[in-house]
C-alpha atoms as a PDB file:
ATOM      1  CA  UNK A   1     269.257 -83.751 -42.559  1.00  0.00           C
ATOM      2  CA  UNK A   2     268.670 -83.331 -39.055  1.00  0.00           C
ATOM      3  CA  UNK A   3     267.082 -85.566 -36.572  1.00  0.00           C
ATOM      4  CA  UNK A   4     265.487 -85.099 -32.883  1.00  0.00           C
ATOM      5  CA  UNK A   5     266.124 -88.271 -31.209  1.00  0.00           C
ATOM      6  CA  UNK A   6     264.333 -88.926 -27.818  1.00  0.00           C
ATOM      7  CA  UNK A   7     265.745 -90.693 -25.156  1.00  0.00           C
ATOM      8  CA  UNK A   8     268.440 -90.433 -26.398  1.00  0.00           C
ATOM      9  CA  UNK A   9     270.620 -91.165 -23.523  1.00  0.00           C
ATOM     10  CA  UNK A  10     269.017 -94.410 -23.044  1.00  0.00           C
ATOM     11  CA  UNK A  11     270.089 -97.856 -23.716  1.00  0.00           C
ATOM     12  CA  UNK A  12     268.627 -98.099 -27.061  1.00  0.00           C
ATOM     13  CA  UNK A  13     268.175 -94.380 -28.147  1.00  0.00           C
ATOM     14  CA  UNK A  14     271.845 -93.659 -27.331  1.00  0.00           C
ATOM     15  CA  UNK A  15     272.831 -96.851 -29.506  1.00  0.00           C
ATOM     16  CA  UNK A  16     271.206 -95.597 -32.266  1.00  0.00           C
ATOM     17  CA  UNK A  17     272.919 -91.528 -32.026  1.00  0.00           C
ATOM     18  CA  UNK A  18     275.817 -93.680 -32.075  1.00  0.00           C
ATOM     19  CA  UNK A  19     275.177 -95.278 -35.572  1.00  0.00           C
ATOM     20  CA  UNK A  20     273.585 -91.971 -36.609  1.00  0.00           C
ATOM     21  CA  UNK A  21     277.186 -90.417 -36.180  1.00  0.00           C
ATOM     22  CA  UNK A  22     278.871 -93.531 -37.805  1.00  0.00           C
ATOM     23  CA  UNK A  23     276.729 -93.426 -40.693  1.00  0.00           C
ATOM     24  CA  UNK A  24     275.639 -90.572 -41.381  1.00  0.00           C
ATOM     25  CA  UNK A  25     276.174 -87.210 -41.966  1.00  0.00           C
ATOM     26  CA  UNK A  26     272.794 -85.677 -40.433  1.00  0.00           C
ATOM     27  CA  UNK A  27     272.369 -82.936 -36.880  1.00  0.00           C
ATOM     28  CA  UNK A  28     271.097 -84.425 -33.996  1.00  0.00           C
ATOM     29  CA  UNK A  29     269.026 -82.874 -30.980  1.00  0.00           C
ATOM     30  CA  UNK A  30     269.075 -85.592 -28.660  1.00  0.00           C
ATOM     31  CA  UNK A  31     266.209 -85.149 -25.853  1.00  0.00           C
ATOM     32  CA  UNK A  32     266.036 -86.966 -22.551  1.00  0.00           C
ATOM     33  CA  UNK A  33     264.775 -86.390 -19.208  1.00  0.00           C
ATOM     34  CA  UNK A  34     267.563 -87.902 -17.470  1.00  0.00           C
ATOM     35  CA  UNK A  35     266.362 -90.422 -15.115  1.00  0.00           C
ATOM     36  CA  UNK A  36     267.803 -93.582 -13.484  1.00  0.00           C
ATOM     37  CA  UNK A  37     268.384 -94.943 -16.624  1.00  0.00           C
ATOM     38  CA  UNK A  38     269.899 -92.035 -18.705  1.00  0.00           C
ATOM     39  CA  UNK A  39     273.860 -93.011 -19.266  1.00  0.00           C
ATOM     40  CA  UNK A  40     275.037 -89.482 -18.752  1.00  0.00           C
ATOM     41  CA  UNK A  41     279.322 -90.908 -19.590  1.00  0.00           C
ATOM     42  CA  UNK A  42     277.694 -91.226 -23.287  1.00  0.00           C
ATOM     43  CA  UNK A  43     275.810 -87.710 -22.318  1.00  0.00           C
ATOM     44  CA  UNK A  44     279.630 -86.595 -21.910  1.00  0.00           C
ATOM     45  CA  UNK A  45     280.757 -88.725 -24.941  1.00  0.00           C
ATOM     46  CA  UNK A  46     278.281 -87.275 -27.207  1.00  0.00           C
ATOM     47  CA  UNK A  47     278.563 -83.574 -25.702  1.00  0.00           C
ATOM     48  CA  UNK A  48     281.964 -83.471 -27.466  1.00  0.00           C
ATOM     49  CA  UNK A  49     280.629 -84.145 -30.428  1.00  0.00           C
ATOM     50  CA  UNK A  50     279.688 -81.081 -33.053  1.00  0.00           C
ATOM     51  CA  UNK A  51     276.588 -82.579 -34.592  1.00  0.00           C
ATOM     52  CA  UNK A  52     274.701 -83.389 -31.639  1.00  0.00           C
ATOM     53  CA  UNK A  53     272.642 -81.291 -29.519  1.00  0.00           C
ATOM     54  CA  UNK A  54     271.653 -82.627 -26.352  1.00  0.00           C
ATOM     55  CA  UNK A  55     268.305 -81.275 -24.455  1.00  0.00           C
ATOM     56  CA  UNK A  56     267.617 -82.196 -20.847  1.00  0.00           C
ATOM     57  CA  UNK A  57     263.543 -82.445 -21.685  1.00  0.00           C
ATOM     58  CA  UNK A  58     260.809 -84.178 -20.378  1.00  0.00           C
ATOM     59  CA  UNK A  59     258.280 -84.864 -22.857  1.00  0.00           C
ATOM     60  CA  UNK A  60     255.409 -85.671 -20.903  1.00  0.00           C
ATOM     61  CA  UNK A  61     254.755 -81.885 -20.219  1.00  0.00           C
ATOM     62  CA  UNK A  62     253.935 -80.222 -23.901  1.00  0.00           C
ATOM     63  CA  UNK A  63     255.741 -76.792 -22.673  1.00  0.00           C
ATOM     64  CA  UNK A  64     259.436 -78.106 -22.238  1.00  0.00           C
ATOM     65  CA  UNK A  65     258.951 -78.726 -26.160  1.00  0.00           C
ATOM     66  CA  UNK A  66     258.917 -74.720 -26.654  1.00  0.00           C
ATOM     67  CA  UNK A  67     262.949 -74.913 -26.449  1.00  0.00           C
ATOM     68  CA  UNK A  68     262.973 -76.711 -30.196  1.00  0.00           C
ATOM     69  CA  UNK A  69     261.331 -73.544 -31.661  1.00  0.00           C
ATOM     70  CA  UNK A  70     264.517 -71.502 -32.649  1.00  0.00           C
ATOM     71  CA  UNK A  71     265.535 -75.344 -34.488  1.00  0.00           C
ATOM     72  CA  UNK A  72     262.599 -76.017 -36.143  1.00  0.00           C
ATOM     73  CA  UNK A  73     263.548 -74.878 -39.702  1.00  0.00           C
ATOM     74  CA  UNK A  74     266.208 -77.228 -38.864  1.00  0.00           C
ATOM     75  CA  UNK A  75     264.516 -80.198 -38.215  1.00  0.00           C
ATOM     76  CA  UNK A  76     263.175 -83.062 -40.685  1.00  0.00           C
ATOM     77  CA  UNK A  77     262.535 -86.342 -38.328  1.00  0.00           C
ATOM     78  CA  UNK A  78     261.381 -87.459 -35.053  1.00  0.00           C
ATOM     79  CA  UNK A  79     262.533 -91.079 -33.510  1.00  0.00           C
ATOM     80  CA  UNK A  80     260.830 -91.572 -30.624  1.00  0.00           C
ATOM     81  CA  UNK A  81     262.596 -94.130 -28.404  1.00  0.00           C
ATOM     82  CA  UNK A  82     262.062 -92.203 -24.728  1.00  0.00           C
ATOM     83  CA  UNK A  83     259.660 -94.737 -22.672  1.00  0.00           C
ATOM     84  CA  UNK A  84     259.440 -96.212 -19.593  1.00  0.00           C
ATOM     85  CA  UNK A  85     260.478 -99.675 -20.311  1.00  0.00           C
ATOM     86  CA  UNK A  86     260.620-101.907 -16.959  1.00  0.00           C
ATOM     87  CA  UNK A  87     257.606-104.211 -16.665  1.00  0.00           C
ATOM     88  CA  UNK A  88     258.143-104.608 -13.304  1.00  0.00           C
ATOM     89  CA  UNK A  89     258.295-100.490 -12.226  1.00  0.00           C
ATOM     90  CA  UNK A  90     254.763-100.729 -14.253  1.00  0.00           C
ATOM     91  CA  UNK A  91     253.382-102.963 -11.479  1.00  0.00           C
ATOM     92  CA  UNK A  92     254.227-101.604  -8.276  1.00  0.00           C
ATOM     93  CA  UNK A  93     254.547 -97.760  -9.758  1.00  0.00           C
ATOM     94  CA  UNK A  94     251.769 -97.318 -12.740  1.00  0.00           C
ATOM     95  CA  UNK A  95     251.629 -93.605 -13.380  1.00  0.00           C
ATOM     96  CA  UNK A  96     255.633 -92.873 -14.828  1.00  0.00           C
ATOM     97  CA  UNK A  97     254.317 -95.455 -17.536  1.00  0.00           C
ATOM     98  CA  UNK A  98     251.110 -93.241 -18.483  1.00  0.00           C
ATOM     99  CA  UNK A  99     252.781 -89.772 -18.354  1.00  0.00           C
ATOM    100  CA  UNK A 100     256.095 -90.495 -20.332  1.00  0.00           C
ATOM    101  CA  UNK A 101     254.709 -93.465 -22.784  1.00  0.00           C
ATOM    102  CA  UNK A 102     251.318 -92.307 -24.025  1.00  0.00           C
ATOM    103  CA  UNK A 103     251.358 -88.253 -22.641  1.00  0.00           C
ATOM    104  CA  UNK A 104     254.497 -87.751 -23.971  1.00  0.00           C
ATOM    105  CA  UNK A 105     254.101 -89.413 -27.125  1.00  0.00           C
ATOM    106  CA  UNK A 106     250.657 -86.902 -28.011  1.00  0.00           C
ATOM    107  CA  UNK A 107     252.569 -84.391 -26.846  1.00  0.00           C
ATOM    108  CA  UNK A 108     255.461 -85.183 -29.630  1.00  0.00           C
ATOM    109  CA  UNK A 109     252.922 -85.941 -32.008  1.00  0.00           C
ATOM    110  CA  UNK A 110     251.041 -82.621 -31.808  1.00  0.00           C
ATOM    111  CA  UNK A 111     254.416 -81.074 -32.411  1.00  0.00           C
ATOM    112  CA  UNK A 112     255.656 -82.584 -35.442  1.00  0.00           C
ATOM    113  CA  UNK A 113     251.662 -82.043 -36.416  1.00  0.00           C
ATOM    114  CA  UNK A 114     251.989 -78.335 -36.016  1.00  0.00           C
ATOM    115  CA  UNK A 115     255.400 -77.673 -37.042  1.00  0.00           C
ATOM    116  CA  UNK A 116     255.078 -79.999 -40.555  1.00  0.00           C
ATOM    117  CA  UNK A 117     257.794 -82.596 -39.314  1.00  0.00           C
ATOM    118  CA  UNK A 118     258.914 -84.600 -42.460  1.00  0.00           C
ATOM    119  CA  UNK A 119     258.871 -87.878 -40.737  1.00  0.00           C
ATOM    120  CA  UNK A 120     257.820 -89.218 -37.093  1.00  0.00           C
ATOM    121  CA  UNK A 121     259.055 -92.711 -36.295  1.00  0.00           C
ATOM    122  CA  UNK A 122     257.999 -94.742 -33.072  1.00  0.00           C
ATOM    123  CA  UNK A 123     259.706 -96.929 -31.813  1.00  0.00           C
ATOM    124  CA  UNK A 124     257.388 -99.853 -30.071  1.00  0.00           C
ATOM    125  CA  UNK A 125     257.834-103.334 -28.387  1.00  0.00           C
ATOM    126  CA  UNK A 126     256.217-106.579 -29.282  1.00  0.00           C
ATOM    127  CA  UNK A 127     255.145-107.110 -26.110  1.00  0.00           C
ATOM    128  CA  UNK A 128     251.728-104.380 -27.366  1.00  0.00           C
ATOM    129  CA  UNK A 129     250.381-108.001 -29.014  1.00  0.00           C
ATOM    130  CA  UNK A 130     250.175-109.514 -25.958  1.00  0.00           C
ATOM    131  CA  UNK A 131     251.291-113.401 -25.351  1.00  0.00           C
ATOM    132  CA  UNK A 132     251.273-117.094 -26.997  1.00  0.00           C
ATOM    133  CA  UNK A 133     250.477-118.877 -23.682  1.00  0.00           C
ATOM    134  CA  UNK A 134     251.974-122.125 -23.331  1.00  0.00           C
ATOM    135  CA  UNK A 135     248.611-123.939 -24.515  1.00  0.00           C
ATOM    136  CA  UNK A 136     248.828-122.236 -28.019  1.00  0.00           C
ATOM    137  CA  UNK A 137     252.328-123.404 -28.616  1.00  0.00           C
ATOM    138  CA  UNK A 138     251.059-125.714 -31.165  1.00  0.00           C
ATOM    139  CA  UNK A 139     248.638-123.830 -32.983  1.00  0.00           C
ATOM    140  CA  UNK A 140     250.587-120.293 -32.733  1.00  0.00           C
ATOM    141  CA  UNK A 141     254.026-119.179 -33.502  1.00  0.00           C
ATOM    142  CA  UNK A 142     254.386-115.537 -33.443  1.00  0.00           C
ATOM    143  CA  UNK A 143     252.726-112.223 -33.998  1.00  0.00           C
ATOM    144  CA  UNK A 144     252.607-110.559 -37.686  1.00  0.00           C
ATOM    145  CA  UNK A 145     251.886-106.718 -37.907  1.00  0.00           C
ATOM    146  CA  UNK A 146     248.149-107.462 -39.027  1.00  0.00           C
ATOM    147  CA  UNK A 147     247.723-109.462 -35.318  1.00  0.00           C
ATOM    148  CA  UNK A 148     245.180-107.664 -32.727  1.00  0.00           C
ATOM    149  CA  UNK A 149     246.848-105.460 -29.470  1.00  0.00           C
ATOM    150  CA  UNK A 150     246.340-107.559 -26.325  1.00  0.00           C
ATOM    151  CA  UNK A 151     248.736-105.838 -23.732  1.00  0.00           C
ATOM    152  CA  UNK A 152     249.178-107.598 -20.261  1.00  0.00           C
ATOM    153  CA  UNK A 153     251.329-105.382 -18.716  1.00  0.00           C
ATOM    154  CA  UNK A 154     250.690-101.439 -17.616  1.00  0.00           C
ATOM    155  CA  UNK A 155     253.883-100.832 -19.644  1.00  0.00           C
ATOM    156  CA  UNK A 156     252.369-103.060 -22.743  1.00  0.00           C
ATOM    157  CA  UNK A 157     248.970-100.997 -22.536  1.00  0.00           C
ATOM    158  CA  UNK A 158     251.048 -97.724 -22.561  1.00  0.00           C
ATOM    159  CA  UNK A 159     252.976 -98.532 -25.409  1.00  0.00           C
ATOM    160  CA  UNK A 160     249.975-100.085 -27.436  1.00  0.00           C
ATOM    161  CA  UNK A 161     248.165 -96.664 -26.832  1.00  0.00           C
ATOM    162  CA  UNK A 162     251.015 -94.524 -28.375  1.00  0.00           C
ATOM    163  CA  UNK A 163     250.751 -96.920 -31.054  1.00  0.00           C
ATOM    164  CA  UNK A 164     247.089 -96.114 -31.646  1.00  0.00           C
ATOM    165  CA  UNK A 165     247.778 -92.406 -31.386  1.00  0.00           C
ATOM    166  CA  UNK A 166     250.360 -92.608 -33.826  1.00  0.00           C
ATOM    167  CA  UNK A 167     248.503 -94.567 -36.336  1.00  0.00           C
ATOM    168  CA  UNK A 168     245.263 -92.130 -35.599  1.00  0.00           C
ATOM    169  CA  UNK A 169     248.067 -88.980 -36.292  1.00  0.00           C
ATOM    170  CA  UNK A 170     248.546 -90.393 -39.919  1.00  0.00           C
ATOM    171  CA  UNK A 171     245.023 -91.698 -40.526  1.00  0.00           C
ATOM    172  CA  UNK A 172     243.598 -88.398 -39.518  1.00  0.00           C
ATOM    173  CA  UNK A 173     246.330 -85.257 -40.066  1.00  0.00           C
ATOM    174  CA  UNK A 174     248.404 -87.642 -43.032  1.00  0.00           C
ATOM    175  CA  UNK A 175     251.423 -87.263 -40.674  1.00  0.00           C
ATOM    176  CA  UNK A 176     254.140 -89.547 -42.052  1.00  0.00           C
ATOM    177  CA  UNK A 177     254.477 -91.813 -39.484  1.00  0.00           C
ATOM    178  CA  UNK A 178     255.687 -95.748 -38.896  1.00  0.00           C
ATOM    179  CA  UNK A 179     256.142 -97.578 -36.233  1.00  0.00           C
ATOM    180  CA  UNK A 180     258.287-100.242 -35.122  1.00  0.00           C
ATOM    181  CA  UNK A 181     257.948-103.327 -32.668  1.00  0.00           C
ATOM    182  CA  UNK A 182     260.876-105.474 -31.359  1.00  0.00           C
ATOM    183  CA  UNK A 183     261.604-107.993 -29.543  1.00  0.00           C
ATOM    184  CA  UNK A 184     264.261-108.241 -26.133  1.00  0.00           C
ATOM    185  CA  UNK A 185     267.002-106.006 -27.060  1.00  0.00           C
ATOM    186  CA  UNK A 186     270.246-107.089 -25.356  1.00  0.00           C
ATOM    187  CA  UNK A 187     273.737-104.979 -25.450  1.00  0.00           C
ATOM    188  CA  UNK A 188     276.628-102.904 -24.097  1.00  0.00           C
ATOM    189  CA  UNK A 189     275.465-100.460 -21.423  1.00  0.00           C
ATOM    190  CA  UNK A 190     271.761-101.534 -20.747  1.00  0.00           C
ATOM    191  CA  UNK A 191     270.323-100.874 -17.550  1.00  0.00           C
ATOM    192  CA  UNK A 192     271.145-103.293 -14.442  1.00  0.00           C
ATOM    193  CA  UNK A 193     267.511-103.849 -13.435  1.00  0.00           C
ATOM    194  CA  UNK A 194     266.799-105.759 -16.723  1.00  0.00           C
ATOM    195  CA  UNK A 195     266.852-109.222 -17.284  1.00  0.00           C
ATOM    196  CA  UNK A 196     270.392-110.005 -19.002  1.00  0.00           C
ATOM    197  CA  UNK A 197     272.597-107.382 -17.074  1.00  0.00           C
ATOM    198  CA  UNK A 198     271.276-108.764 -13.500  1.00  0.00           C
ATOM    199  CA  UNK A 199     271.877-112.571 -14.399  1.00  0.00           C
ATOM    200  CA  UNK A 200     275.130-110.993 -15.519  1.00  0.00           C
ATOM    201  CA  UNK A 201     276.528-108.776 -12.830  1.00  0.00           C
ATOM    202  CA  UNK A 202     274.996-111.249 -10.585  1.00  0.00           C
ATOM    203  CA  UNK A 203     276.998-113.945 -11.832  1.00  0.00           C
ATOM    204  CA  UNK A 204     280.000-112.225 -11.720  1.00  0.00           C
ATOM    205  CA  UNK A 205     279.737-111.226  -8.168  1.00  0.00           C
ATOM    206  CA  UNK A 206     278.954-114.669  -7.386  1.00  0.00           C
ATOM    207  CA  UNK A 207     275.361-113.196  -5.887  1.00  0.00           C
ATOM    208  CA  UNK A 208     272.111-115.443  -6.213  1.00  0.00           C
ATOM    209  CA  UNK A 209     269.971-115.192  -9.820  1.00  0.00           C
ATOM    210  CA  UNK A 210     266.227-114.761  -9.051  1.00  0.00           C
ATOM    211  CA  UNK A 211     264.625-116.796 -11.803  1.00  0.00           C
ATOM    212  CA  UNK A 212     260.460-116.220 -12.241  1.00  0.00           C
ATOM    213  CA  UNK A 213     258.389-119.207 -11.470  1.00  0.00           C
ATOM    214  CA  UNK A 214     259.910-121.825 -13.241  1.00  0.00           C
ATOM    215  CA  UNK A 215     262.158-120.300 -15.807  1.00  0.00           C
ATOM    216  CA  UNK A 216     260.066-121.506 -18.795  1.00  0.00           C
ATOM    217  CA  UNK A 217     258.977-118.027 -19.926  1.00  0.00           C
ATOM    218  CA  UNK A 218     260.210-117.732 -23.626  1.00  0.00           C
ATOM    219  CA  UNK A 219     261.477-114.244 -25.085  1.00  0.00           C
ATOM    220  CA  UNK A 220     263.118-113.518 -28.433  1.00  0.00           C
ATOM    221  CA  UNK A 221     266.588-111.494 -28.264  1.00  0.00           C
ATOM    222  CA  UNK A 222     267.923-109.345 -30.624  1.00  0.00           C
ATOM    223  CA  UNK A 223     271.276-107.328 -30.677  1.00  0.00           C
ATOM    224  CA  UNK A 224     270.513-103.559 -30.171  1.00  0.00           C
ATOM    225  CA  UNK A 225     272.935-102.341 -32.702  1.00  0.00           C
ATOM    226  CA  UNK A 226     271.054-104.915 -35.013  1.00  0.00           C
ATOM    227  CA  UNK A 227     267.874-103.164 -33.502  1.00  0.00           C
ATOM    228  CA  UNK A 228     269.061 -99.780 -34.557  1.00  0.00           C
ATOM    229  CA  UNK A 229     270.323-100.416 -37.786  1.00  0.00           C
ATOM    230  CA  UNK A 230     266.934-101.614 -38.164  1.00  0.00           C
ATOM    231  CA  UNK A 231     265.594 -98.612 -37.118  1.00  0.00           C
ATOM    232  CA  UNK A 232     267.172 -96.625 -39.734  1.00  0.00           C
ATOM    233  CA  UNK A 233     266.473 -98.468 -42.636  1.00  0.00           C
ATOM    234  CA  UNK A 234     262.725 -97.593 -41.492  1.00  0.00           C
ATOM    235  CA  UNK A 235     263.477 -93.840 -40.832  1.00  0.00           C
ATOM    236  CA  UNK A 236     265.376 -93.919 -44.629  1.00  0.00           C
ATOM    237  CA  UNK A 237     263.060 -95.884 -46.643  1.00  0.00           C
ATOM    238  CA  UNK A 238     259.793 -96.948 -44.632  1.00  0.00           C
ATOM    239  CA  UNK A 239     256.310 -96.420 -45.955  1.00  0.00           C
ATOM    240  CA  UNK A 240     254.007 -93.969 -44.384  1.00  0.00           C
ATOM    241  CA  UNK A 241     251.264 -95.210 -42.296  1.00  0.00           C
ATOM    242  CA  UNK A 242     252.915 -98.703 -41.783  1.00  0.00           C
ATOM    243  CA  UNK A 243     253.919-101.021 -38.914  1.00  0.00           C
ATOM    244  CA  UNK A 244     257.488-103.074 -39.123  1.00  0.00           C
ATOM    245  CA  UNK A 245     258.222-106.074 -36.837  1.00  0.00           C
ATOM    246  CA  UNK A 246     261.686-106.306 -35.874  1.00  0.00           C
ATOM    247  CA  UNK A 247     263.234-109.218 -34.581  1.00  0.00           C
ATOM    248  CA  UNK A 248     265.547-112.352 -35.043  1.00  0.00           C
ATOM    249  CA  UNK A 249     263.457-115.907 -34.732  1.00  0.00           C
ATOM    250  CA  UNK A 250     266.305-116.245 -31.683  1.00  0.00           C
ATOM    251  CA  UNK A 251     263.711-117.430 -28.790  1.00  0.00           C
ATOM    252  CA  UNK A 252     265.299-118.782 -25.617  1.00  0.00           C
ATOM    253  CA  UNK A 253     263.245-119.505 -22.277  1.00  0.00           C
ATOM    254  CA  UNK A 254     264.471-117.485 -19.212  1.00  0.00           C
ATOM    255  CA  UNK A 255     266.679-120.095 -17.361  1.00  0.00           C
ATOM    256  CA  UNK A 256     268.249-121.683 -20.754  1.00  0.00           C
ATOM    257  CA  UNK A 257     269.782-117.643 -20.893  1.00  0.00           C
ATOM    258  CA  UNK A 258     270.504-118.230 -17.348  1.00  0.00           C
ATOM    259  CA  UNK A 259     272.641-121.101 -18.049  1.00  0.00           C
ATOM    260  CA  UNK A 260     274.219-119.311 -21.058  1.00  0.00           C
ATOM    261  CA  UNK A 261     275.356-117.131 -18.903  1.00  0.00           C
ATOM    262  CA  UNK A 262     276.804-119.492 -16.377  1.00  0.00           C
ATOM    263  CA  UNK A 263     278.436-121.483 -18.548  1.00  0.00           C
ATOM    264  CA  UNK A 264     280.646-118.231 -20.035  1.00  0.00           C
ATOM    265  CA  UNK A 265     281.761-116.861 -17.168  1.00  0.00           C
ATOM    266  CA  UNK A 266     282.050-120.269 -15.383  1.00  0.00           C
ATOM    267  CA  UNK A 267     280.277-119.423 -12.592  1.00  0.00           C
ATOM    268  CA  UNK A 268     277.753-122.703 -10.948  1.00  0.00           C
ATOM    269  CA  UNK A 269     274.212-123.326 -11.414  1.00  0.00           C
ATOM    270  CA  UNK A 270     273.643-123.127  -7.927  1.00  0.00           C
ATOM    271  CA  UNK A 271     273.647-119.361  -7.879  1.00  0.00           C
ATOM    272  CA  UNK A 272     270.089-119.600  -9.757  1.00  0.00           C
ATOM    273  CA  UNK A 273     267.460-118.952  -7.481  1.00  0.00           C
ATOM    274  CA  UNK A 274     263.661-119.510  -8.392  1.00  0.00           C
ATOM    275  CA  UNK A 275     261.446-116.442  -7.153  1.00  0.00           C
ATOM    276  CA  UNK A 276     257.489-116.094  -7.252  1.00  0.00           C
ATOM    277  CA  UNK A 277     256.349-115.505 -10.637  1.00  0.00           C
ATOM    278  CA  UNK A 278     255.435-111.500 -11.521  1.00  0.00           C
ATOM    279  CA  UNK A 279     252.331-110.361 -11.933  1.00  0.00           C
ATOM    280  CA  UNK A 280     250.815-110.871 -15.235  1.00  0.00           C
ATOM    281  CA  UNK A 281     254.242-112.831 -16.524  1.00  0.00           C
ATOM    282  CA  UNK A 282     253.330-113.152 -20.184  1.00  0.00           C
ATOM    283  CA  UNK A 283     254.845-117.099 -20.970  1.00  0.00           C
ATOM    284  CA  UNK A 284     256.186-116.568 -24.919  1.00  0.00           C
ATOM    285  CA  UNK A 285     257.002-113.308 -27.145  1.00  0.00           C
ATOM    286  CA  UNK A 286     257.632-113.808 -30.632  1.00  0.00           C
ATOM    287  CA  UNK A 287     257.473-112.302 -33.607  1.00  0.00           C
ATOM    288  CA  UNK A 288     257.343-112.699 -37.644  1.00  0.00           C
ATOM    289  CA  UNK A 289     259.683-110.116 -39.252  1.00  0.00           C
ATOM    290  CA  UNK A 290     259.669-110.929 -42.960  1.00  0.00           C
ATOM    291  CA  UNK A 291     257.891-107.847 -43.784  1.00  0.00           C
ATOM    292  CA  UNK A 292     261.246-105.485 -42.707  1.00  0.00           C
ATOM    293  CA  UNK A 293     263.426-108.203 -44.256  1.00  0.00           C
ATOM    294  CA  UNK A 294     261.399-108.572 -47.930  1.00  0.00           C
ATOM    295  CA  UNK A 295     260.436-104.666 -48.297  1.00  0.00           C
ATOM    296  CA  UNK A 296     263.141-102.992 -46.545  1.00  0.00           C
ATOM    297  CA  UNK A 297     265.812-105.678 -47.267  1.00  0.00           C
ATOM    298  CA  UNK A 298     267.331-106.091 -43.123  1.00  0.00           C
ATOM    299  CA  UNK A 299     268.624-108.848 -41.728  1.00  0.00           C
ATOM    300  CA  UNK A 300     270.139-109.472 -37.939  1.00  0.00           C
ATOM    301  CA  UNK A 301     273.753-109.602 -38.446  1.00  0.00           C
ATOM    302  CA  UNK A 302     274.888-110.531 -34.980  1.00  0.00           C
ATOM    303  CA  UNK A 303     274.629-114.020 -33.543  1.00  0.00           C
ATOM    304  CA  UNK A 304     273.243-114.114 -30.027  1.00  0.00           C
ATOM    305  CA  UNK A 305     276.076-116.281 -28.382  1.00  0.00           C
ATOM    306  CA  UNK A 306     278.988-113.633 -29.994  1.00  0.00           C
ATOM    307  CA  UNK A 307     276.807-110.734 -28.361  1.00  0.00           C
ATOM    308  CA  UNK A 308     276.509-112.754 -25.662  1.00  0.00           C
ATOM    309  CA  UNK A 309     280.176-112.739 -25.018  1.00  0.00           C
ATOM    310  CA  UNK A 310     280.869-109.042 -26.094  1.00  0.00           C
ATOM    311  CA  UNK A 311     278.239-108.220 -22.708  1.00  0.00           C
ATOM    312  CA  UNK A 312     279.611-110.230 -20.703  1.00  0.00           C
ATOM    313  CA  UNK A 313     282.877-108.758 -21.180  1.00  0.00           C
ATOM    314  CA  UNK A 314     281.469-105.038 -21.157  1.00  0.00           C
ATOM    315  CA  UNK A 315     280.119-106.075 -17.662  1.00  0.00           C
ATOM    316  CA  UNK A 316     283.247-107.371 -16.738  1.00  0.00           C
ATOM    317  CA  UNK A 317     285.189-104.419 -16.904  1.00  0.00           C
ATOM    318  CA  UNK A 318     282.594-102.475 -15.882  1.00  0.00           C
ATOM    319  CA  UNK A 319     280.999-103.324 -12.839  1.00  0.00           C
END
């Protein structure tokens, strides 16, 4: 079997080449544009490695995809995790978000369209069905994969528009395609600018935590090797056409993480430092997963407060 995995170098994408060599047996092209957030010690890691073929490609512009022709007898799935991912960037810098997260995704699409790719997996957010605002608490819990798009964010409307290409793709050409939505992936090797690394290395280096508003915002965090095995079990045995939540029931608001975080590394409260809200700051993301769990049999395996730790220490010895 062989695979083309975009972003590949990212936080999530290079998780999952990772499990891909550990459990598998399959090639891998791995394509990324190599940005900011491209770890380029795994690109160096994985370089090494016989089965994997890394690409420095961005996707957004359909003619760096002529490279894969020579492979293409050799290639059986797309996973699609390359994205801009940073809500914030989305605000004050728009455009990255349209060409990578919905050009690049039609781009990809018309590919595996015209070269009869076996399988084209996307790999979403929750965030694409919008927020349960704080005066719904009672009447709403989470979002199933029957629940309406209502993005907040320019990054949520990007991603919910690759969505709806991807869905029209097997609707229209019968391209086997799913797609997957997950909640706040946390981990080894994620980006500083999001949430859990800054409270982290911030904490560590004993600088001020700048908490949104009032801290109340609620998000639901999931493991990203629990992500990615997720991910697989969709790109082994998911249905074509279909949408599969992904996530834990694990909801924490912003400042209880905060003070998760001070607590392990013993560091004091007053270090937290309450910012003006962002833009847009959806209050609660949530999600019901039972679908992935009753038809493709996953379950998280890692509890937050042992991933928790493993971070912490990561970021510890590598700051």
């Amino acid at each position: 079997m062989n695979v083309i995995v975009t972003g590949g170098l990212g936080f999530i994408g290079s998780h999952f080449i990772e499990l891909l060599l550990e459990k598998t047996d399959w090639q891998i092209h791995c394509l990324d544009s190599e940005t900011y957030a491209a770890d380029l010690k795994f690109k160096a890691f994985i370089n090494k490695n016989k089965r994997v073929t890394v690409h420095n490609c961005d996707i957004s512009n359909s003619n760096n995809l002529n490279f894969l022709k020579p492979f293409l007898n050799e290639i059986d799935y797309i996973v699609h995790f390359a994205a801009e991912s940073h809500v914030d960037n989305s605000i004050s810098s728009p455009m990255p978000f349209i060409n990578t997260n919905i050009l690049g995704t039609f781009n990809l699409l018309e590919f595996a369209r015209k070269n009869k790719i076996k399988k084209f997996i996307h790999v979403s957010t929750d965030e694409v069905y919008g927020a349960i605002e704080e005066n719904e608490l009672l009447t709403r819990n989470n979002f199933s994969e029957q629940d309406k798009l209502d993005p907040s964010s320019v990054y949520s409307a990007s991603k919910a528009a690759s969505d709806l290409l991807v869905n029209s793709y097997f609707k229209t050409y019968n391209l086997f395609t799913c797609i997957t939505r997950c909640c706040n992936n946390y981990g080894t090797r994620q980006n500083k600018e999001k949430l859990l690394p800054k409270v982290i290395t911030n904490a560590l280096a004993d600088k001020s935590i700048p908490v949104y508003g009032k801290g109340k915002n609620m998000r639901e965090w999931i493991h990203v090797r629990d992500h990615c095995n997720a991910v697989l079990k969709v790109v082994v045995s998911g249905k074509p056409g279909e949408v599969y939540n992904i996530g834990t029931g694990h909801i924490l608001e912003n400042l209880s993480l905060v003070y998760r975080v001070l607590c392990v590394t013993n560091k004091d409260e007053s270090l937290i430092d309450f910012v003006k809200d962002r833009k847009g700051h959806d209050f609660k993301y949530a999600i019901d997963w039972s679908k992935i769990k009753s038809e493709l049999n996953w379950t998280p395996e890692i509890k937050f407060n042992e991933g928790l730790e493993e971070v912490i220490d990561f970021y510890k010895n590598n700051l």
